[in-house]
C-alpha atoms as a PDB file:
ATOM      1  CA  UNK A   1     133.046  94.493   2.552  1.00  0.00           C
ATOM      2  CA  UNK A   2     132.381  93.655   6.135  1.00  0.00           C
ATOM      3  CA  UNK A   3     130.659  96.010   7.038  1.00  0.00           C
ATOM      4  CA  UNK A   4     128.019  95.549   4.158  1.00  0.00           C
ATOM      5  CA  UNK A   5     127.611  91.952   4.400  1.00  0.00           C
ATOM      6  CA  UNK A   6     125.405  92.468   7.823  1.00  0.00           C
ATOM      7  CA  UNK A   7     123.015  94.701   5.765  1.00  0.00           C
ATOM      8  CA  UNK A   8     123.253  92.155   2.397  1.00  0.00           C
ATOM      9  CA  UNK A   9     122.087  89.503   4.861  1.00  0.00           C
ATOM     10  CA  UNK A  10     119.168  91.134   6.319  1.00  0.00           C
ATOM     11  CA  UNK A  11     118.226  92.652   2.965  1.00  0.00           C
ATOM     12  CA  UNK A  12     117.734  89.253   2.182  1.00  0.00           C
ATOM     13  CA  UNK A  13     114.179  88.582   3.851  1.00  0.00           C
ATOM     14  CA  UNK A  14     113.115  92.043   2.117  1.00  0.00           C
ATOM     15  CA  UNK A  15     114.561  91.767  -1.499  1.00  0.00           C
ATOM     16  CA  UNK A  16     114.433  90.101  -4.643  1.00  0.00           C
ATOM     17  CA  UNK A  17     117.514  90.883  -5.780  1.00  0.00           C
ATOM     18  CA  UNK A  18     121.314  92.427  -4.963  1.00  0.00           C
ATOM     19  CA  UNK A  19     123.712  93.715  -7.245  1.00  0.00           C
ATOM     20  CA  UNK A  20     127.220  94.056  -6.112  1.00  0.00           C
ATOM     21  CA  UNK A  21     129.739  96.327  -7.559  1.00  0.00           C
ATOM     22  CA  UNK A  22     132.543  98.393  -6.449  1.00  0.00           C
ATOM     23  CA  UNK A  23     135.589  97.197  -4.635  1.00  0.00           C
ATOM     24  CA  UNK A  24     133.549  94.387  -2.194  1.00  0.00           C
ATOM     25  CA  UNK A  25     132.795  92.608  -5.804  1.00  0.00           C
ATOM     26  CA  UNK A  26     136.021  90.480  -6.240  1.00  0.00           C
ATOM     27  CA  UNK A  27     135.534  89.421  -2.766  1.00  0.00           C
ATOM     28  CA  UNK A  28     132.532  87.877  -4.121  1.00  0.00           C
ATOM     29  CA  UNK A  29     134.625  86.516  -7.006  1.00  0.00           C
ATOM     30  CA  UNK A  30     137.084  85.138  -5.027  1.00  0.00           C
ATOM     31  CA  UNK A  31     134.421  83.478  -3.127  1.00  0.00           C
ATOM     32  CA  UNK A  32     133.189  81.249  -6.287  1.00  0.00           C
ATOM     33  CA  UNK A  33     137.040  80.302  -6.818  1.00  0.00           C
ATOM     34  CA  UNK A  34     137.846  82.684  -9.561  1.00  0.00           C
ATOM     35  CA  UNK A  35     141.104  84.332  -9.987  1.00  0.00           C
ATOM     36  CA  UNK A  36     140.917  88.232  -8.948  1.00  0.00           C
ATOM     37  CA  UNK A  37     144.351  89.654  -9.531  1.00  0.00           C
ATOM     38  CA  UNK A  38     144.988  92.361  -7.148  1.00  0.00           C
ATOM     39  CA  UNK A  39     142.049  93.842  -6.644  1.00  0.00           C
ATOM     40  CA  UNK A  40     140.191  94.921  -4.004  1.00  0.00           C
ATOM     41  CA  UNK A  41     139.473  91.176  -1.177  1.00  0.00           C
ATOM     42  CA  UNK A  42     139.076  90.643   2.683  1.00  0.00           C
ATOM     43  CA  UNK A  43     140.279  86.965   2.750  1.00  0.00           C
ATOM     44  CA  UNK A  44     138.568  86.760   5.804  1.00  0.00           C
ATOM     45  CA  UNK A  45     134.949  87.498   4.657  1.00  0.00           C
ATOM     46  CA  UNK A  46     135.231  84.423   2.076  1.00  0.00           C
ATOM     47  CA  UNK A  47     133.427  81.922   4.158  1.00  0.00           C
ATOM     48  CA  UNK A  48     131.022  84.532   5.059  1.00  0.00           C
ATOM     49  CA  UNK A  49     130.580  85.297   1.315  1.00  0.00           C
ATOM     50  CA  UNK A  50     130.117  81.723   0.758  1.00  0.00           C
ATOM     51  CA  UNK A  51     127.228  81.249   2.952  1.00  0.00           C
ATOM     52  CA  UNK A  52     125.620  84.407   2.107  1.00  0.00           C
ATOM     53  CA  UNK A  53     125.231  83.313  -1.241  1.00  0.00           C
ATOM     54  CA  UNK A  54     123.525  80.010  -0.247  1.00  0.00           C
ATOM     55  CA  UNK A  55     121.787  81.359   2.057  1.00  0.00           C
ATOM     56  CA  UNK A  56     120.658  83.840  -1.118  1.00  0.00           C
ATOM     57  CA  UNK A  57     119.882  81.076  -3.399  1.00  0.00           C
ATOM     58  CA  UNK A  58     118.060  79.023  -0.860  1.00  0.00           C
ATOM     59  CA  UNK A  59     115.526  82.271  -0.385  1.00  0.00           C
ATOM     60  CA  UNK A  60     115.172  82.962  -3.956  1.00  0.00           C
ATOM     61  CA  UNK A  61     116.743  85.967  -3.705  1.00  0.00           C
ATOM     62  CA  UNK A  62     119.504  86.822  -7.406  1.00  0.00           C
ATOM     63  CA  UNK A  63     122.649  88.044  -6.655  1.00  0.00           C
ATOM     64  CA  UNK A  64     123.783  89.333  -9.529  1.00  0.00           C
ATOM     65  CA  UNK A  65     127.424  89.861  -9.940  1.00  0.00           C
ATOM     66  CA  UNK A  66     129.382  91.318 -13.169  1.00  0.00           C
ATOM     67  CA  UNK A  67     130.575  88.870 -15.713  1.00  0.00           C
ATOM     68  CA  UNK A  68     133.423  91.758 -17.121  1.00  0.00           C
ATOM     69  CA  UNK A  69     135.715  94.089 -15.467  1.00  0.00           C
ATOM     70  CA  UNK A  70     138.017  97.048 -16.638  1.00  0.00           C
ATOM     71  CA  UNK A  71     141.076  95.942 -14.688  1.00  0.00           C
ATOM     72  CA  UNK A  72     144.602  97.982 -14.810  1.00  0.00           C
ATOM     73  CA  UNK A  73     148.031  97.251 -13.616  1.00  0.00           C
ATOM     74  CA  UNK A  74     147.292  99.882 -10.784  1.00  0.00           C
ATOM     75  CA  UNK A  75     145.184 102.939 -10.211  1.00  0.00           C
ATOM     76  CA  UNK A  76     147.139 105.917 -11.906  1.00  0.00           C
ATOM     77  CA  UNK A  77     147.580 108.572 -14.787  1.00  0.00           C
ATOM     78  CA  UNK A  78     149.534 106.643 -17.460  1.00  0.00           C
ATOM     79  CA  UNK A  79     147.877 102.789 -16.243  1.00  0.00           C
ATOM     80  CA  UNK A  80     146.305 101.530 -19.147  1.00  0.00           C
ATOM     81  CA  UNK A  81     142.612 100.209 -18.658  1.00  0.00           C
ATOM     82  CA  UNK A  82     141.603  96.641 -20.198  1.00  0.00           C
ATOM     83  CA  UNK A  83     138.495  94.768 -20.453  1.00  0.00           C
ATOM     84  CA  UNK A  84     138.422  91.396 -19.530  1.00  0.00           C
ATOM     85  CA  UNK A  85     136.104  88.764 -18.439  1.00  0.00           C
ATOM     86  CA  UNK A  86     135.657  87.694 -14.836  1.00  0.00           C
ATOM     87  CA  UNK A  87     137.199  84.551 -15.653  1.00  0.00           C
ATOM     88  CA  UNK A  88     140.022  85.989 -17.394  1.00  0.00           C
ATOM     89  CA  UNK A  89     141.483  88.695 -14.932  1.00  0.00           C
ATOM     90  CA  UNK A  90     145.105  88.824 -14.894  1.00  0.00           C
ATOM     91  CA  UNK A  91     147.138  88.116 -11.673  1.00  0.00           C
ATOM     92  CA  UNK A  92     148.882  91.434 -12.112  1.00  0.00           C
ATOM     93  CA  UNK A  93     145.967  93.735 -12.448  1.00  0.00           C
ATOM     94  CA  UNK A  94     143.353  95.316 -10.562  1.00  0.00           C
ATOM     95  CA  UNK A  95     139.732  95.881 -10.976  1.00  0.00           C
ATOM     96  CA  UNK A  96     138.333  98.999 -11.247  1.00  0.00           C
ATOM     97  CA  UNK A  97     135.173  99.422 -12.700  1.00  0.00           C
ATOM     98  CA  UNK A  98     132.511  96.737 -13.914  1.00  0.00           C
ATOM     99  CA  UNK A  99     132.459  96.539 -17.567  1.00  0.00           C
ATOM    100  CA  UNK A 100     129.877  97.464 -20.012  1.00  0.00           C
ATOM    101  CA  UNK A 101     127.925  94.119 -20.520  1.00  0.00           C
ATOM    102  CA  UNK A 102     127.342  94.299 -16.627  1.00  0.00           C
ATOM    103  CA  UNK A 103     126.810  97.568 -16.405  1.00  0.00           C
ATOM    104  CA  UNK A 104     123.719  97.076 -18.843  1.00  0.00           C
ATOM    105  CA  UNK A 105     122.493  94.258 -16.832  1.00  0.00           C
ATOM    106  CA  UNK A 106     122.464  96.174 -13.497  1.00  0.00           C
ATOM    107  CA  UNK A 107     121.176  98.408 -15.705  1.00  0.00           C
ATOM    108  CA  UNK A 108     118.148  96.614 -16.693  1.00  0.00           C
ATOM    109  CA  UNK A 109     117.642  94.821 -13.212  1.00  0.00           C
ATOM    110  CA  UNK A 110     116.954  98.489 -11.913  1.00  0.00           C
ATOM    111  CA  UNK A 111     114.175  99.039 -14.485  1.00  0.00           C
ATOM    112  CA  UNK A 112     112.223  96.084 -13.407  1.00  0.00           C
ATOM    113  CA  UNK A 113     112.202  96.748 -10.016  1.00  0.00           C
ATOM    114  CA  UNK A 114     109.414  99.176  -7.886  1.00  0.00           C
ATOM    115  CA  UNK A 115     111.843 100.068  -4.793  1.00  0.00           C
ATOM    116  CA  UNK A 116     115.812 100.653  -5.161  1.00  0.00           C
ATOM    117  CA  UNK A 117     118.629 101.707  -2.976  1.00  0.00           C
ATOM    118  CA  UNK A 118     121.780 102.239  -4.183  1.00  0.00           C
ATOM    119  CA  UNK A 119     125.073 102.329  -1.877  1.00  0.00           C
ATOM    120  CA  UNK A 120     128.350 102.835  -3.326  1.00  0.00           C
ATOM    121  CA  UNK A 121     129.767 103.307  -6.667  1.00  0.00           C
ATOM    122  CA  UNK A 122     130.571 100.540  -9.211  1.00  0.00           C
ATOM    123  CA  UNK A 123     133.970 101.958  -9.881  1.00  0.00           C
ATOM    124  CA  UNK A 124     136.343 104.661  -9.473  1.00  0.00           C
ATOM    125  CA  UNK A 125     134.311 107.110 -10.797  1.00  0.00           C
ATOM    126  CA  UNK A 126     136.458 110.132 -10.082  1.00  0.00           C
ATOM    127  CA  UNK A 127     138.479 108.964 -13.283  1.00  0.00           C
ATOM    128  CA  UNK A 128     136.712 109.100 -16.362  1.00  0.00           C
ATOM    129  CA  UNK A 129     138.427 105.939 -17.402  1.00  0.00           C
ATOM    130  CA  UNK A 130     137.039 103.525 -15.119  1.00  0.00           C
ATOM    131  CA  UNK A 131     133.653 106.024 -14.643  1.00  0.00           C
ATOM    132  CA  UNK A 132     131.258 104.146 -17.270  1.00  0.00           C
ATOM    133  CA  UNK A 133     130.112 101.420 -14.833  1.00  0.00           C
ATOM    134  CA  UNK A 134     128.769 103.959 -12.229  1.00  0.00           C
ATOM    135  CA  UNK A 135     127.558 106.356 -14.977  1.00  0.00           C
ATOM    136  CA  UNK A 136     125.430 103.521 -16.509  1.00  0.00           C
ATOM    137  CA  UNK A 137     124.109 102.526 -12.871  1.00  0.00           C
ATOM    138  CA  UNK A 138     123.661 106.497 -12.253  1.00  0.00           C
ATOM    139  CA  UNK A 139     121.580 106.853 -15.458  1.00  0.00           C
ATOM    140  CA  UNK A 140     119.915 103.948 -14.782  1.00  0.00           C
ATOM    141  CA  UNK A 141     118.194 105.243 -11.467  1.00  0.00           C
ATOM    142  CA  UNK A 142     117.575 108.367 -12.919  1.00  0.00           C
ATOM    143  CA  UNK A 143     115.772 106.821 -15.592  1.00  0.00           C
ATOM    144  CA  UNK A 144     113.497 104.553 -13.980  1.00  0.00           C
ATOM    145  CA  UNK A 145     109.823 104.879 -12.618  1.00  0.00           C
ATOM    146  CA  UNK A 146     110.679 102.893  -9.447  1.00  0.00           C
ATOM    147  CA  UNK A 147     111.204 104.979  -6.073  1.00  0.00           C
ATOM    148  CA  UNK A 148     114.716 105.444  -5.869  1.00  0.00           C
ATOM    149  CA  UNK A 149     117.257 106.614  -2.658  1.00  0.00           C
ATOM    150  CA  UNK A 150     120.874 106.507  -2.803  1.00  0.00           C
ATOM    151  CA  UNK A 151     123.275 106.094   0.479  1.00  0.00           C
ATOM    152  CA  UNK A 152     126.561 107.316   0.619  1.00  0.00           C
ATOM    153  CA  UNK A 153     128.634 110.155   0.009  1.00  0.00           C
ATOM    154  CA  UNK A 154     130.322 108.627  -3.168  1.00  0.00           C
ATOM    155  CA  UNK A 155     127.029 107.851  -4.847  1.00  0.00           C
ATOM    156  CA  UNK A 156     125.691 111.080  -4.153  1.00  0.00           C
ATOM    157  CA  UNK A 157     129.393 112.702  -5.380  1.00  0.00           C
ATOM    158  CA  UNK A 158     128.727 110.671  -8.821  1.00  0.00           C
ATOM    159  CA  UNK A 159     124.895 111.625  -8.950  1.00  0.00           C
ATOM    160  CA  UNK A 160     126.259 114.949  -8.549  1.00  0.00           C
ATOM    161  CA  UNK A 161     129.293 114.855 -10.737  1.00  0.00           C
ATOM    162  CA  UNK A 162     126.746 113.288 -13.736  1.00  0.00           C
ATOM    163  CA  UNK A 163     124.060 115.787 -13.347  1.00  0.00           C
ATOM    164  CA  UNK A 164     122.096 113.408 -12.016  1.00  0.00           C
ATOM    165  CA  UNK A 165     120.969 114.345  -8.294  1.00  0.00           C
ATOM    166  CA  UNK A 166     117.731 115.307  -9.199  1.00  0.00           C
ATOM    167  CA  UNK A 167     116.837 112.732 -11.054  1.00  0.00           C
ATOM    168  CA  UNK A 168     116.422 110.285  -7.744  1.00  0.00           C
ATOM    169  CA  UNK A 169     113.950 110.077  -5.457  1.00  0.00           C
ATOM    170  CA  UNK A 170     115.730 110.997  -1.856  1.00  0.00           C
ATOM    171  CA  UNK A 171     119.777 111.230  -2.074  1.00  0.00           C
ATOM    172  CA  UNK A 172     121.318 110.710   1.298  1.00  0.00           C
ATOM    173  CA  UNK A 173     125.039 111.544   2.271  1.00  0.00           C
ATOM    174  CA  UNK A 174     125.136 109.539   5.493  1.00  0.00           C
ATOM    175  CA  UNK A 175     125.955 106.094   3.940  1.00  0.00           C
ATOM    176  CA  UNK A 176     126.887 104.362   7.249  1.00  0.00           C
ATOM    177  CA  UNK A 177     123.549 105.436   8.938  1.00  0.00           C
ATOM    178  CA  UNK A 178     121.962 104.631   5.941  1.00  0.00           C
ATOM    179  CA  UNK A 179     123.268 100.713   6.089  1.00  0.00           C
ATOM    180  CA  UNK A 180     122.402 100.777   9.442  1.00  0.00           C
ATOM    181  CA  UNK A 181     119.221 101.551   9.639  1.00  0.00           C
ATOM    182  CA  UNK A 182     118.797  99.122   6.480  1.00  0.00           C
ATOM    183  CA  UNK A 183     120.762  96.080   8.813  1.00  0.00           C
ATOM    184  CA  UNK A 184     118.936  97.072  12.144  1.00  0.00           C
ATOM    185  CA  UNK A 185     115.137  98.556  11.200  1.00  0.00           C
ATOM    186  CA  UNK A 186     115.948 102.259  13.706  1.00  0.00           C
ATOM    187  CA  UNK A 187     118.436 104.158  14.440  1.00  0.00           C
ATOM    188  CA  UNK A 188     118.841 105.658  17.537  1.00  0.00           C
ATOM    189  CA  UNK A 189     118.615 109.206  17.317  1.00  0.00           C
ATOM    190  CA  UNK A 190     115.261 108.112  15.441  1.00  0.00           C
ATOM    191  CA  UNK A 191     114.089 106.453  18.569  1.00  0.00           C
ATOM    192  CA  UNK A 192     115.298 109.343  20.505  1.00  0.00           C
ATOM    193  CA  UNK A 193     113.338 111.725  18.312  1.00  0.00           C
ATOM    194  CA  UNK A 194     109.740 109.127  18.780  1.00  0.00           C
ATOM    195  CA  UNK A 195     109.947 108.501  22.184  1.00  0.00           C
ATOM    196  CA  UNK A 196     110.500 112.358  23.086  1.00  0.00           C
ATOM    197  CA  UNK A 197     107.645 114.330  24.106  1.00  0.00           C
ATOM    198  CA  UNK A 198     105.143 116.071  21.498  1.00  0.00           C
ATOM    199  CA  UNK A 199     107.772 113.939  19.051  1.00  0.00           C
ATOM    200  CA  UNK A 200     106.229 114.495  15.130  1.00  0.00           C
ATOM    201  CA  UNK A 201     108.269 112.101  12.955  1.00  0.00           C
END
């Protein structure tokens, strides 16, 4: 979560809207006072959280966050998945994927838009059980006329693993560099590569 929230913030003067997913959602959640479980939180990011999302809604800018889960009482073979609402997730369980009615919101969200970037799966993916979130978002990008780019080794593994990969626009592995030069406008080996002589980038 923390290290995302840098780039969420700065996204903010460039966006019109952010969808969270993954594990850095119920931080969210636990942010607008809702019960989360076990899942995924960095207690410490709440009052960050917090004023990111006023800071959001005072620019205009959605966050959209998932209204269902598929929770479980822990990430294993025989754990059996449920699907509950945000405001019903058990204190015993832990989220691992978004649920369907969210998934087909982020889903339409991307079809609306004209630019999207994608970092980081909505689920565990590598587990057909809690893989339906990501495969909606997945399917989603492939499908839509905007430019796409994904960051991040996982979203490229679940491209991949879908059949997907070359369906996007650009599909980077380097997820960190990716957020950074999304928080900070260069890198430096990119500034490196400019300022060198006869430089062609």
């Amino acid at each position: 979560v923390s290290d995302k929230l840098a780039v969420i913030e700065n996204l903010l003067e460039k966006v019109d809207l952010i969808a969270i997913g993954g594990g850095m959602l119920f931080t969210f959640l636990k942010a607008q006072g809702k019960e989360i479980g076990k899942s995924l939180c960095e207690d410490e990011m709440l009052e960050t959280v917090k004023a990111l999302l006023t800071t959001a809604n005072h620019k205009g800018v959605k966050i959209l966050l998932p209204t269902d889960v598929v929770v479980a009482p822990e990430f294993a073979i025989d754990a059996k998945p449920t699907l509950v609402s945000v405001d019903d997730i058990p204190f015993d369980q832990i989220g691992l994927d978004i649920g369907p009615d969210s998934a087909k919101i982020f889903a339409n969200a991307i079809s609306t838009c004209k630019t999207v970037f994608w970092n980081g799966p909505m689920g565990m993916f590598e587990d057909e059980r809690f893989a339906k979130g990501t495969r909606t978002v997945a399917q989603a990008m492939a499908d839509t006329k905007a430019f796409t780019v994904v960051g991040g080794g996982d979203s490229a593994a679940a491209l991949a693993q879908f059949g997907l990969d070359d369906r996007v626009d650009h599909v980077s592995t380097g997820g960190g560099a990716s957020l950074e030069l999304l928080e900070l406008g260069d890198l430096p080996g990119l500034k490196a590569l400019r300022e060198a002589p006869n430089a062609r980038v």
